[in-house]
Protein backbone atom coordinates (compact mmCIF):
# COMPACT_ATOMS: atom_id res chain seq x y z
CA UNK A 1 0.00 0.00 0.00
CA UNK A 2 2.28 2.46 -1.20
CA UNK A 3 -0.25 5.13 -1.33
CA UNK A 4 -2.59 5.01 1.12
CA UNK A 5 -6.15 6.11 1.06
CA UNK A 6 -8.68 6.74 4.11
CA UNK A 7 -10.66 3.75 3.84
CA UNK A 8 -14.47 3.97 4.33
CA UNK A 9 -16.00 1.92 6.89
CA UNK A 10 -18.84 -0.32 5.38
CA UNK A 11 -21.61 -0.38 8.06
CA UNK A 12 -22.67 -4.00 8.50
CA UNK A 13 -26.10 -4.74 8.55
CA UNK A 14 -28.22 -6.51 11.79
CA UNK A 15 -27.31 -6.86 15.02
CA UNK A 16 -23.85 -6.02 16.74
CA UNK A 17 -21.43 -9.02 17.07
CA UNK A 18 -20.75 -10.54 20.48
CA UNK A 19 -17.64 -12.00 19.73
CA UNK A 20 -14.50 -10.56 17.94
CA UNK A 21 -14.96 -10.46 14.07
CA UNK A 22 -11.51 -10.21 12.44
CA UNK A 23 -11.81 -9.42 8.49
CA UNK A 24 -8.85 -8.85 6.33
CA UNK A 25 -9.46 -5.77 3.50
CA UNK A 26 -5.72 -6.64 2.23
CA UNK A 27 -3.11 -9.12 3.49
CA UNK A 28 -0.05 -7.61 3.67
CA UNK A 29 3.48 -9.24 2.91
CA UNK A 30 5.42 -7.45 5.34
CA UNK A 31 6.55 -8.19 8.69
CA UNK A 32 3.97 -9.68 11.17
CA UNK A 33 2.61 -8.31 13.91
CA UNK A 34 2.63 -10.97 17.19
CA UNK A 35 1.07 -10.08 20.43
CA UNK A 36 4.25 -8.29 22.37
CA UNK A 37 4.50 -6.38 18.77
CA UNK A 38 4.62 -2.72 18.88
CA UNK A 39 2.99 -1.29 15.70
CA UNK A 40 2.81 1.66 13.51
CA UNK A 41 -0.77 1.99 12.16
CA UNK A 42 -3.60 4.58 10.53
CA UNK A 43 -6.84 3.59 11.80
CA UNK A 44 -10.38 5.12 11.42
CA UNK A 45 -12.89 4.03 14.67
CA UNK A 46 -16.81 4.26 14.20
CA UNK A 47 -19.49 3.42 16.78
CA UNK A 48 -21.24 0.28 15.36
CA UNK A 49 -24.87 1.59 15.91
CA UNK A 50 -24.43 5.24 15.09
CA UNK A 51 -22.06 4.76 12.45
CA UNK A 52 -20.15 7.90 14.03
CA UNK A 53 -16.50 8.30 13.72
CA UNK A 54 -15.10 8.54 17.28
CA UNK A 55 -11.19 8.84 16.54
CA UNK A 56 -9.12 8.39 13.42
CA UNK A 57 -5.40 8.97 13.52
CA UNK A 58 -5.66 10.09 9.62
CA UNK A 59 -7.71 13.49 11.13
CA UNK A 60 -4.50 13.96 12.76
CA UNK A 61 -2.75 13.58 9.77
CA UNK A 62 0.12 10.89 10.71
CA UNK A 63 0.18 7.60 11.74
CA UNK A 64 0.61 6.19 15.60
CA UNK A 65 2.89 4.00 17.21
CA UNK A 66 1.48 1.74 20.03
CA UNK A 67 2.54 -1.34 22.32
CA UNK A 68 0.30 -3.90 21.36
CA UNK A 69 0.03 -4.99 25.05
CA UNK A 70 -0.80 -1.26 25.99
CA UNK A 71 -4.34 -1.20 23.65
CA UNK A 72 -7.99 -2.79 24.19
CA UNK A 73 -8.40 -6.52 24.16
CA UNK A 74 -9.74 -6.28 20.36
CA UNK A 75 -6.79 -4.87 19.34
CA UNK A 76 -4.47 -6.93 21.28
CA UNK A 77 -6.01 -9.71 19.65
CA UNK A 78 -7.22 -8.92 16.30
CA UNK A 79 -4.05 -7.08 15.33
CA UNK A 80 -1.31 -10.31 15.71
CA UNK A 81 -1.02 -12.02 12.52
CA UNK A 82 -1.68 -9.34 10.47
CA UNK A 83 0.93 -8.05 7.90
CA UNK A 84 2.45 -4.62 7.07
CA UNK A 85 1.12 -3.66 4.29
CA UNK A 86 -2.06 -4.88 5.15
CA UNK A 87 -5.50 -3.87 5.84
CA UNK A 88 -8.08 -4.87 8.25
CA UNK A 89 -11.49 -4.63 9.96
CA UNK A 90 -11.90 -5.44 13.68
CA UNK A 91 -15.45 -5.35 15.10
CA UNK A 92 -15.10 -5.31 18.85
CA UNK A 93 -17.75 -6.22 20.98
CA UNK A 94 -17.75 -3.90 24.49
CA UNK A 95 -16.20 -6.24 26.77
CA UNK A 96 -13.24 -6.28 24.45
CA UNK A 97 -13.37 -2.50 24.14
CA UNK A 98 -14.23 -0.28 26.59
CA UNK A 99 -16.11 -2.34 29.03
CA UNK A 100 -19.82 -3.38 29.07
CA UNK A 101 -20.44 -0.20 31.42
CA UNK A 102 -18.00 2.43 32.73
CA UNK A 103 -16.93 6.42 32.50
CA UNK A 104 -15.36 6.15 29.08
CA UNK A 105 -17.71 7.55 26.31
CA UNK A 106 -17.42 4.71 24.25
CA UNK A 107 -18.22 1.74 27.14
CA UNK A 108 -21.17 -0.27 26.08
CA UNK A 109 -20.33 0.46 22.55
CA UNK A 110 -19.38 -1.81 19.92
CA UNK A 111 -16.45 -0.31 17.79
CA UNK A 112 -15.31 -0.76 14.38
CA UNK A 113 -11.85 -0.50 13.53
CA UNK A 114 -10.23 -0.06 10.19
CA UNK A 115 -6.58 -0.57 10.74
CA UNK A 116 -3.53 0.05 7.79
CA UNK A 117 -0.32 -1.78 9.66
CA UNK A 118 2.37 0.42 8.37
CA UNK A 119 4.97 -1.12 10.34
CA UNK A 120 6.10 -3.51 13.46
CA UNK A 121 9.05 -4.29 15.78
């Protein structure tokens, strides 16, 4: 993915998943991310029901660098296997997000995430 593009999230249709759905846009033939991976990514995040965009790291115009270990369960598991160069679509349910209930904004949500890996080490 030499030139990247701001992917649009495809709202899925019916009810929100309760389990993790992992779907890969573009399989990458970089590097691979495993779970104590830190990664370089562009990601858009949209509230499953509202179809709102809660955070996007290509607003901010660069990419972000995170310990895998350090992010939400969905990410620390949907993210490992995944090549740079590659594109994918997490749906997180809440539990694996922001908790069923809390303070965050976002708990009780389920999130979609589409993630560009850019790099890993």
């Amino acid at each position: 993915m030499s030139e990247l593009e701001r992917p649009i999230v495809e709202m899925p249709e019916g009810e929100a998943p309760t389990e993790l759905q992992i779907r890969d846009i573009k399989v990458g033939d970089g590097a691979e991310a495993t779970p104590g991976s830190t990664v370089v990514v562009h990601y858009v995040g949209v509230d499953f029901d509202s179809g709102e965009e809660f955070d996007s790291s290509w607003l901010r115009g660069e990419p972000i660098q995170f310990p895998l270990k350090g992010l939400i369960a969905g990410w620390q598991e949907g993210i490992p296997g995944m090549r740079v160069g590659g594109r994918r679509e997490l749906v997180i349910p809440p539990r694996m997000a922001y908790g069923e209930t809390g303070h965050h904004q976002l708990a009780g949500c389920t999130l979609i995430f589409v993630i560009d890996l850019l790099a890993v080490s």
